[in-house]
Protein backbone atom coordinates (compact mmCIF):
# COMPACT_ATOMS: atom_id res chain seq x y z
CA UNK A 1 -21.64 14.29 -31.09
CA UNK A 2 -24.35 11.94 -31.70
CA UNK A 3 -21.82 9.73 -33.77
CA UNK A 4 -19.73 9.39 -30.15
CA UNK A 5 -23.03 8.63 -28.17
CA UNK A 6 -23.87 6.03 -30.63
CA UNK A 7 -20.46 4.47 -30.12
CA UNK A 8 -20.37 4.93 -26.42
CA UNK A 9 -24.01 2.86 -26.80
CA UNK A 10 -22.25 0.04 -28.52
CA UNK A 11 -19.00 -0.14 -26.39
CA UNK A 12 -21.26 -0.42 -23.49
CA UNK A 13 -23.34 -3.06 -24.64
CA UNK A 14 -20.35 -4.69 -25.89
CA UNK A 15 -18.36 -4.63 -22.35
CA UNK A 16 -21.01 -6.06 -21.16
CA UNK A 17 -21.73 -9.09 -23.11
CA UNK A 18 -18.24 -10.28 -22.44
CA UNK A 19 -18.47 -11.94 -19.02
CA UNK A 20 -14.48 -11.40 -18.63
CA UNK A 21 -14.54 -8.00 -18.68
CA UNK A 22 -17.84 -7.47 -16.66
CA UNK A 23 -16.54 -9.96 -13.63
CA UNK A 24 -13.06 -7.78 -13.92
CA UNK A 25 -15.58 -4.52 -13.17
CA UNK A 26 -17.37 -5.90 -10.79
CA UNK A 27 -16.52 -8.47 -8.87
CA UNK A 28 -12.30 -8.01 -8.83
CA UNK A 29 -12.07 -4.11 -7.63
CA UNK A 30 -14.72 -4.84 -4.67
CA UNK A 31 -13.05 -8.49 -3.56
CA UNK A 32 -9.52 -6.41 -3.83
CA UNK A 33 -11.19 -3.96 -1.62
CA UNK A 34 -12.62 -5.98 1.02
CA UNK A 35 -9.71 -8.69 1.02
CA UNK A 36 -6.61 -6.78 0.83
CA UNK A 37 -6.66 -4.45 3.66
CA UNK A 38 -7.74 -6.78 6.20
CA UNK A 39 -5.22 -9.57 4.55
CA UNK A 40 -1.99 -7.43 4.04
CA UNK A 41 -2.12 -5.90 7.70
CA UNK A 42 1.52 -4.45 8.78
CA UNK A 43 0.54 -4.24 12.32
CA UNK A 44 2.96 -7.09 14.35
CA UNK A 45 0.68 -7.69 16.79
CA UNK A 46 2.43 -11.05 18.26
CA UNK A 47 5.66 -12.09 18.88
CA UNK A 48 6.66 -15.70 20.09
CA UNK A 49 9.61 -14.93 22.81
CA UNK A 50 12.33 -17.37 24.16
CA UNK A 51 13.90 -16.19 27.38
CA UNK A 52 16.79 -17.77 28.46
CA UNK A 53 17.63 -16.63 31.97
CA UNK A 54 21.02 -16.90 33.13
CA UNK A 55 20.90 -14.75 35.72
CA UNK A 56 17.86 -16.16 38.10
CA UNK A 57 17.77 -12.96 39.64
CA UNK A 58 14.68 -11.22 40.87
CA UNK A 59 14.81 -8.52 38.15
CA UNK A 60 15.54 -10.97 35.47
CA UNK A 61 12.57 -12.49 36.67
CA UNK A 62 10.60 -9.52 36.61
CA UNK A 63 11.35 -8.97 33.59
CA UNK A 64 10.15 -12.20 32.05
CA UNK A 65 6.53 -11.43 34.32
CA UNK A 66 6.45 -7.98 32.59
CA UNK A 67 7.04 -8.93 29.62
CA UNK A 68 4.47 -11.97 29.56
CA UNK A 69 2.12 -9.46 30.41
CA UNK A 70 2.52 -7.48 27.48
CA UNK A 71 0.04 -8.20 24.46
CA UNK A 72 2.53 -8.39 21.69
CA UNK A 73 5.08 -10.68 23.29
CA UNK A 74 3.77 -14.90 24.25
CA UNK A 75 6.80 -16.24 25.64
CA UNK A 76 7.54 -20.01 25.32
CA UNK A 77 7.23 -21.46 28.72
CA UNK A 78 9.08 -24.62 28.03
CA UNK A 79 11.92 -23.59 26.53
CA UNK A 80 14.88 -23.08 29.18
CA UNK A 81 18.18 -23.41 27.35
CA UNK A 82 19.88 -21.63 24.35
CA UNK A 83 19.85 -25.23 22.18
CA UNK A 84 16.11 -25.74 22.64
CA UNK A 85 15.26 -21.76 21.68
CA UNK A 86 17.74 -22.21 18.36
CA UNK A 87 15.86 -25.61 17.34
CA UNK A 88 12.87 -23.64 18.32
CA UNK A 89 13.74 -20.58 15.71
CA UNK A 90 15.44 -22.85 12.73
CA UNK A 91 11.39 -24.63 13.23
CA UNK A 92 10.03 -20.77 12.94
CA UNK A 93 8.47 -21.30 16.78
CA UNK A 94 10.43 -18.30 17.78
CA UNK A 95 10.57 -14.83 16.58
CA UNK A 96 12.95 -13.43 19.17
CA UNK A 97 15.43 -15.08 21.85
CA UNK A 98 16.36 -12.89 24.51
CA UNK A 99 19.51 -14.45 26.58
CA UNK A 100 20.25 -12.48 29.82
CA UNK A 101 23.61 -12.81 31.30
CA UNK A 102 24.69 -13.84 34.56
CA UNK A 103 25.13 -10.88 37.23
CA UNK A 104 22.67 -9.00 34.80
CA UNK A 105 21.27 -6.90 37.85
CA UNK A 106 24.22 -6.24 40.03
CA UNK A 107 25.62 -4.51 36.77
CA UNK A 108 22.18 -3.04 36.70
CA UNK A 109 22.03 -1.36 40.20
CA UNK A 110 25.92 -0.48 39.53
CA UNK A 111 25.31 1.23 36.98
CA UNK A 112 27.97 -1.07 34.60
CA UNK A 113 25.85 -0.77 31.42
CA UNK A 114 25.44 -4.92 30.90
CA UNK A 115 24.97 -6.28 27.57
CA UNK A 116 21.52 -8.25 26.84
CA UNK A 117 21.85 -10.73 23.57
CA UNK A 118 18.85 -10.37 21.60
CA UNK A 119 18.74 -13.29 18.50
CA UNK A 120 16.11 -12.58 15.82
CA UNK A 121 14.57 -14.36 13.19
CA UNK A 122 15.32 -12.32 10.01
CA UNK A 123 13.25 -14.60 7.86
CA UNK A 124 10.28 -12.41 7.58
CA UNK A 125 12.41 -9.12 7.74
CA UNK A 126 9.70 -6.97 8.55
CA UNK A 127 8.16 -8.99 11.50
CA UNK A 128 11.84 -8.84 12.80
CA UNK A 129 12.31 -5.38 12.91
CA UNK A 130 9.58 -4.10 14.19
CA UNK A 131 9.67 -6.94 16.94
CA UNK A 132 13.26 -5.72 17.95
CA UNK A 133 11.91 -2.10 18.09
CA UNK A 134 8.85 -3.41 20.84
CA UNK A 135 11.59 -4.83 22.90
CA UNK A 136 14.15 -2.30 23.30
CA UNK A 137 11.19 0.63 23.60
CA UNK A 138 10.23 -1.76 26.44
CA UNK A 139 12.98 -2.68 28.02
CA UNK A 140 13.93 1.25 28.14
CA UNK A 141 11.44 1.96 30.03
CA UNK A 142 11.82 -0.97 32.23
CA UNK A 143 15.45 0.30 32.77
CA UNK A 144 13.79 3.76 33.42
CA UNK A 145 11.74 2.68 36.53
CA UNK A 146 14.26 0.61 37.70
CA UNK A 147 16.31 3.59 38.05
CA UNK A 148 13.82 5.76 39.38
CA UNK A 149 13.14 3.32 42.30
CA UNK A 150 16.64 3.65 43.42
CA UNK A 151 16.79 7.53 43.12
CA UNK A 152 13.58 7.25 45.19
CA UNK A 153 15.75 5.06 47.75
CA UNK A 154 17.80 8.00 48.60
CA UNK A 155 17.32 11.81 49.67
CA UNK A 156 17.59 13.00 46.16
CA UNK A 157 13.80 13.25 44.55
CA UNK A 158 14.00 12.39 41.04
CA UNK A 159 13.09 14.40 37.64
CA UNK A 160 10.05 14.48 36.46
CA UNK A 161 9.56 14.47 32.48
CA UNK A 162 6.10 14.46 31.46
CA UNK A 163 5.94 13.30 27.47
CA UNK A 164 2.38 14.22 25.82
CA UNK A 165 2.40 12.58 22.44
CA UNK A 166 0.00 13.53 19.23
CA UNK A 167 -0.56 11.58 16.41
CA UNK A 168 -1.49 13.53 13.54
CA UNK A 169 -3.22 11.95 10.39
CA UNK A 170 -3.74 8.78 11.67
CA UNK A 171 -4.30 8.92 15.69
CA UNK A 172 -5.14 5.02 16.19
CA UNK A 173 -1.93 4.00 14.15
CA UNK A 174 -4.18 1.87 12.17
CA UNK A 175 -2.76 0.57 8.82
CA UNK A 176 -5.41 0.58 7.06
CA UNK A 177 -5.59 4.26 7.37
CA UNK A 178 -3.09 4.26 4.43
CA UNK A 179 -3.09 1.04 2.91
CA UNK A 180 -7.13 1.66 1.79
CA UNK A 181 -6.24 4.81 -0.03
CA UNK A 182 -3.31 3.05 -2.28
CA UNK A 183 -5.42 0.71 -2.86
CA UNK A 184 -8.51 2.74 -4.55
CA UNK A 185 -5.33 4.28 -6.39
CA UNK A 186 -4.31 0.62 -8.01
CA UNK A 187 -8.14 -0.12 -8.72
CA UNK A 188 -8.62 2.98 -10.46
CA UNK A 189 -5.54 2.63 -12.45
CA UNK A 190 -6.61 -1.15 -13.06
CA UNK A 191 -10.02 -0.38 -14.58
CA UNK A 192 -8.16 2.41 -16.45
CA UNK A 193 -5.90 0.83 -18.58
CA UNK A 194 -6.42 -3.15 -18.13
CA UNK A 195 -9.87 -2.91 -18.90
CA UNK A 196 -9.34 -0.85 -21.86
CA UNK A 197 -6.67 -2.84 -23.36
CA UNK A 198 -8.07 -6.56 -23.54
CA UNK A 199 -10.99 -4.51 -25.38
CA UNK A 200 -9.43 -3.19 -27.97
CA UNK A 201 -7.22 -6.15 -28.85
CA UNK A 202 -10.22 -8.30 -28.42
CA UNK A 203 -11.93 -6.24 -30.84
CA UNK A 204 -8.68 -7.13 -32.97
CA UNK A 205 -8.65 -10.57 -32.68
CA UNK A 206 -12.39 -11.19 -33.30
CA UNK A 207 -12.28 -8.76 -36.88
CA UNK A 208 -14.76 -6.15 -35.68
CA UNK A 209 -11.59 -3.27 -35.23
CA UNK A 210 -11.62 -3.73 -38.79
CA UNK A 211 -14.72 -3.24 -39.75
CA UNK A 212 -14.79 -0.18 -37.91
CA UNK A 213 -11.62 1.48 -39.33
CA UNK A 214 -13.74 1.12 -42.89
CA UNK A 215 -16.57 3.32 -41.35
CA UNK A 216 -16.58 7.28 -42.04
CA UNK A 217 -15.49 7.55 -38.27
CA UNK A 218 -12.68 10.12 -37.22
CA UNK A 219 -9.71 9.42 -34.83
CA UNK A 220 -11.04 11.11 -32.48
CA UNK A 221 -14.71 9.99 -32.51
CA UNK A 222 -13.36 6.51 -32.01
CA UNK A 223 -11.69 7.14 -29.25
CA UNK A 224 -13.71 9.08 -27.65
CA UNK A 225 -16.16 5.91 -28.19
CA UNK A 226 -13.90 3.80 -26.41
CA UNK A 227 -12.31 6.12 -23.65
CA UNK A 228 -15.64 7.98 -22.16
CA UNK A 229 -17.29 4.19 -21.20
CA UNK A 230 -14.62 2.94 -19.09
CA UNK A 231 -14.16 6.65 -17.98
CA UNK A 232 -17.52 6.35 -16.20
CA UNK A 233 -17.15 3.17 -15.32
CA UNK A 234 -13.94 3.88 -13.48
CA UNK A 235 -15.51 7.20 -11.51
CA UNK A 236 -18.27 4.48 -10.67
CA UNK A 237 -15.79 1.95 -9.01
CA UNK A 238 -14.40 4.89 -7.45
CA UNK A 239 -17.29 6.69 -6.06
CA UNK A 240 -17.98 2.70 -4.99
CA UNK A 241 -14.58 2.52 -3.40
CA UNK A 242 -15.17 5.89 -1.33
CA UNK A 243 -18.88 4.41 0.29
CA UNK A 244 -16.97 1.85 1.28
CA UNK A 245 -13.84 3.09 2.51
CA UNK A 246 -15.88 5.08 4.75
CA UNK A 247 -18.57 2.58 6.13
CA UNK A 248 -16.47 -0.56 6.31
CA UNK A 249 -13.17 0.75 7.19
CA UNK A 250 -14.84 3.87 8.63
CA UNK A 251 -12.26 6.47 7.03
CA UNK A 252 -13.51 9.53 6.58
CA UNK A 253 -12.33 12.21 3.82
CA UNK A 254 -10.43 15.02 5.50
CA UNK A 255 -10.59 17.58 2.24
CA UNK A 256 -12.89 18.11 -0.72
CA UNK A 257 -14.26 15.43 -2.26
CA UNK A 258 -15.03 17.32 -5.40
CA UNK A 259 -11.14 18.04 -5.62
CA UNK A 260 -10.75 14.24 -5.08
CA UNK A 261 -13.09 13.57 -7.98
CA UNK A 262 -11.29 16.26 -10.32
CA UNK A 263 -7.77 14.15 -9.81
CA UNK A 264 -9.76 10.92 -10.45
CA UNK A 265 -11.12 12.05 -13.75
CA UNK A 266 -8.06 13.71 -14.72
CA UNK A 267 -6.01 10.76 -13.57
CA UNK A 268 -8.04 7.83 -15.53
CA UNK A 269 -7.70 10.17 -18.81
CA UNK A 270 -4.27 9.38 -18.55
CA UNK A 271 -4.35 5.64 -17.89
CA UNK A 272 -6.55 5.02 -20.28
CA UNK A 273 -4.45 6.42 -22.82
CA UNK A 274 -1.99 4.10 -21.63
CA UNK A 275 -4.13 1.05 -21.89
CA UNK A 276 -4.96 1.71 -25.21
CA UNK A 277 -1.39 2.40 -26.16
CA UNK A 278 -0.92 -0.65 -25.21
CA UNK A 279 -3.49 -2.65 -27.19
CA UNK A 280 -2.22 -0.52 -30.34
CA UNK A 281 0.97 -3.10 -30.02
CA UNK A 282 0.09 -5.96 -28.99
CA UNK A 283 -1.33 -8.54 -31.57
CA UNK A 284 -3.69 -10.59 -28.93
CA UNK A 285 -4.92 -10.48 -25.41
CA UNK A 286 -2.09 -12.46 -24.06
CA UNK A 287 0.70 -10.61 -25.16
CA UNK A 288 -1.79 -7.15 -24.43
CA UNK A 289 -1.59 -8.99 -20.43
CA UNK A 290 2.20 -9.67 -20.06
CA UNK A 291 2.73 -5.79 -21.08
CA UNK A 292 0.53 -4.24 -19.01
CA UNK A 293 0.87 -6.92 -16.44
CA UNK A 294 4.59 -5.88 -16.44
CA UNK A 295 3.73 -2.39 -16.27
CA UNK A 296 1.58 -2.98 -13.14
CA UNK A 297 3.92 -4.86 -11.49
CA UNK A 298 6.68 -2.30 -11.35
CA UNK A 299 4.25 0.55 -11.11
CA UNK A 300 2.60 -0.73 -7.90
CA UNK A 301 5.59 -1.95 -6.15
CA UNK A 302 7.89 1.45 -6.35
CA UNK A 303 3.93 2.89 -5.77
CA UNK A 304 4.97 3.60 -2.04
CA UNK A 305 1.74 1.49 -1.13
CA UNK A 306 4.63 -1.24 0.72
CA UNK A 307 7.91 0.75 0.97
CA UNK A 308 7.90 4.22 1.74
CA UNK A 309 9.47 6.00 -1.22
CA UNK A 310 12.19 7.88 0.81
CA UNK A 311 13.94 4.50 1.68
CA UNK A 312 13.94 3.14 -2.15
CA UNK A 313 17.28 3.74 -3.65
CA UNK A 314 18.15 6.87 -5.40
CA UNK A 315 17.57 5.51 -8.88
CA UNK A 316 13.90 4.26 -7.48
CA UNK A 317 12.76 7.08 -6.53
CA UNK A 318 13.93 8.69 -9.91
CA UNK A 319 11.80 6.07 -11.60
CA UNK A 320 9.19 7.10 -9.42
CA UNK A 321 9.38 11.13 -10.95
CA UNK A 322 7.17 9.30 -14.04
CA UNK A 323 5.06 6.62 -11.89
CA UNK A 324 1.46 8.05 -11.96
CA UNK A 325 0.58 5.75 -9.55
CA UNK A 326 2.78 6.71 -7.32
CA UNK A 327 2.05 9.92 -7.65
CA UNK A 328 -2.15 9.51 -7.55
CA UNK A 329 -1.12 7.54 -4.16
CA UNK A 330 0.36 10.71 -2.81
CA UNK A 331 -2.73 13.06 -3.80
CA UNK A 332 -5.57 10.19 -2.13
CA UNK A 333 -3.28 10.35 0.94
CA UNK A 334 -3.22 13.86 1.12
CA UNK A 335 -6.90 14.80 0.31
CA UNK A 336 -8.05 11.85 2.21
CA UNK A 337 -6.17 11.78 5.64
CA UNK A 338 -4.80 15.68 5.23
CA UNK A 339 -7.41 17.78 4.00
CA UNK A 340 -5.06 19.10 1.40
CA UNK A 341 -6.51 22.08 -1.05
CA UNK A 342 -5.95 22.82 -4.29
CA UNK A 343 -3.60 25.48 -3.49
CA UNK A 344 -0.75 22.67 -2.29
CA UNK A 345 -1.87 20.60 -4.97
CA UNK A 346 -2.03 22.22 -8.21
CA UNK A 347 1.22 21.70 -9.45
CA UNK A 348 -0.10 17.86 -9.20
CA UNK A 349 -2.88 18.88 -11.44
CA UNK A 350 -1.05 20.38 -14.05
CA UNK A 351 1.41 17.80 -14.02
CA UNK A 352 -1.74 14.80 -14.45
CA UNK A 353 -3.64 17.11 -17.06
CA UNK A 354 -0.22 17.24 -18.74
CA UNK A 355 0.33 13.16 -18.92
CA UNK A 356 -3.63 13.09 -19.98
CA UNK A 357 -2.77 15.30 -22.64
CA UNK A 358 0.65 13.60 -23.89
CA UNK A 359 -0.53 10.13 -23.79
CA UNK A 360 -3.48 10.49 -25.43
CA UNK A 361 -2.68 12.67 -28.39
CA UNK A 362 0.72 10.08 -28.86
CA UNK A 363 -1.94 6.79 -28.90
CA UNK A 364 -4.31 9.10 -31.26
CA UNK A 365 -1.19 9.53 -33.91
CA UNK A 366 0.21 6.21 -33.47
CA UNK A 367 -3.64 4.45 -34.43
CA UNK A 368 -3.65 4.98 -37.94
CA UNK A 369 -0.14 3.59 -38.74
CA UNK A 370 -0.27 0.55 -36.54
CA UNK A 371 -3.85 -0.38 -36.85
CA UNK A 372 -5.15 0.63 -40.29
């Protein structure tokens, strides 16, 4: 035991005499934090609108009024004619050109079912479709006053539906509601195996690995020398990552935050093992970056922190079955903005303790071979 604390001593003072690796603990995971979620918003909150009014009717011109009224949708005054809204959109000045025919409300108030051209800018796909969705949610329930106006014109009263809607989870619809959990889970999984890696194969590269593989030092005491420091330092950034999850972005944990803790622990065991898997192969920090840089990469973006994983492809989300990031984003969602226990969880557990386990002990058994 006191041969591990004496190593844990060293690695410490050695992380932290490399000004790399302490600006990548410090600085990186708390500008990621701050930046990201206020820089990757989803939320569409403006659309640039050409209407093109063939019609000049009073209810095509109520609907232009209604719609300029609404906060997502800034209509382009100036443009009048389909040729000026298509130079507009090939210029990206226009998300959305809505073309309404001629005798668009005497099909209306006869109940003939006309046919509105909506032309959308597919260039930022996402902007596009959720734009699309505003406009026919609002023009639905444009159609459905219309309607009700004219059933109010006559002797028969109309239906009344009353629609009370509750949002669990997340009841302002804010993004960063879930984008803030995925990304503790990509920090924690950063410090956890990026970190570890350029250390070890910087140890390589500067001679000192060697020196230590001549000591009377076991396996396991090395490791444990080089695991437990970035362990703590990773439960740091995380207990960081929770203070300010909850006073900046004002999230507050739903469940236990002990049971959060025990999947964080459990959950950097595992990526550590990976990192230093890693640096067991690779002959210098550069190659040690394109690996786990290539890693990362695929890790994060079938992660579900972008996409949601039930509309990846079948062989995605079968990739996904051995993504632990993926998987560590599900648990902070669940413990986070759920309140999930243990109970719905532990098969989670056992299946993290079980990578911990696996990686590790293969990294152990692969050191002597490839290193001494």
């Amino acid at each position: 035991m006191r041969t591990i604390l004496i190593l844990i001593k060293k690695e410490f003072i050695q992380i932290f005499r490399n000004p790399i690796l302490a600006q990548l603990i410090t600085i990186l995971p708390l500008a990621y934090l701050l930046v990201f979620p206020f820089a990757a918003d989803l939320e569409i909150k403006s659309l640039n609108i050409a209407i093109i009014d063939n019609d000049h009717s009073s209810l095509s011109r109520d609907i232009r009024n209604t719609l300029n009224g609404n906060k997502y949708f800034k209509i382009k005054e100036s443009i009048l004619t389909k040729k000026q809204a298509d130079k507009q959109m090939k210029k990206d000045n226009v998300d959305i050109i809505i073309e309404i025919p001629s005798h668009f409300e005497k099909k209306i108030y006869r109940n003939e079912k006309p046919t509105l051209f909506l032309t959308a800018n597919a260039v930022n796909n996402m902007k596009t479709s959720v734009g699309v969705a505003y406009f026919q949610q609002f023009l639905e329930g444009y159609i459905k006053n219309v309607a009700n106006i004219q059933i109010q014109k006559t002797t028969i009263p109309p239906t009344q539906i009353k629609i009370h809607t509750s949002r669990w989870f997340n009841k302002k619809m804010d993004y960063k509601n879930i984008f803030v959990p995925g990304i503790l889970a990509v920090l924690v999984s950063m410090i956890g195996s990026m970190l570890s890696t350029l250390n070890i194969v910087r140890e390589k590269e500067l001679g000192t690995i060697e020196q230590m593989n001549v000591t009377p030092i076991t396996k396991i005491q090395f490791f444990s020398g080089k695991l437990i420091p970035f362990w703590i330092i990773g439960m740091i950034e995380f207990g960081i990552g929770l203070i300010v999850m909850r006073y900046v972005f004002d999230i507050a944990i739903q469940g236990s935050v002990f049971l959060l803790l025990v999947f964080t622990a459990v959950f950097l065991l595992g990526m550590l093992g990976l990192g230093f898997m890693v640096s067991i192969f690779s002959k210098n920090q550069v190659q040690a970056t394109y690996v786990i840089t290539f890693l990362f990469i695929i890790f994060i973006l079938l992660s579900g922190l972008f996409t949601p994983i039930d509309s990846m492809p079948y062989w995605g989300q079968l990739i996904n079955m051995i993504n632990p990031i993926a998987h560590f984003t599900e648990i902070l969602k669940y413990i986070i903005l759920k309140g999930t226990t243990i109970h719905d969880l532990k098969f989670y557990l056992i299946g993290f303790i079980t990578f911990a386990v696996i990686i590790n002990t293969i990294t152990i058994s692969l050191y002597k071979n490839s290193v001494q």
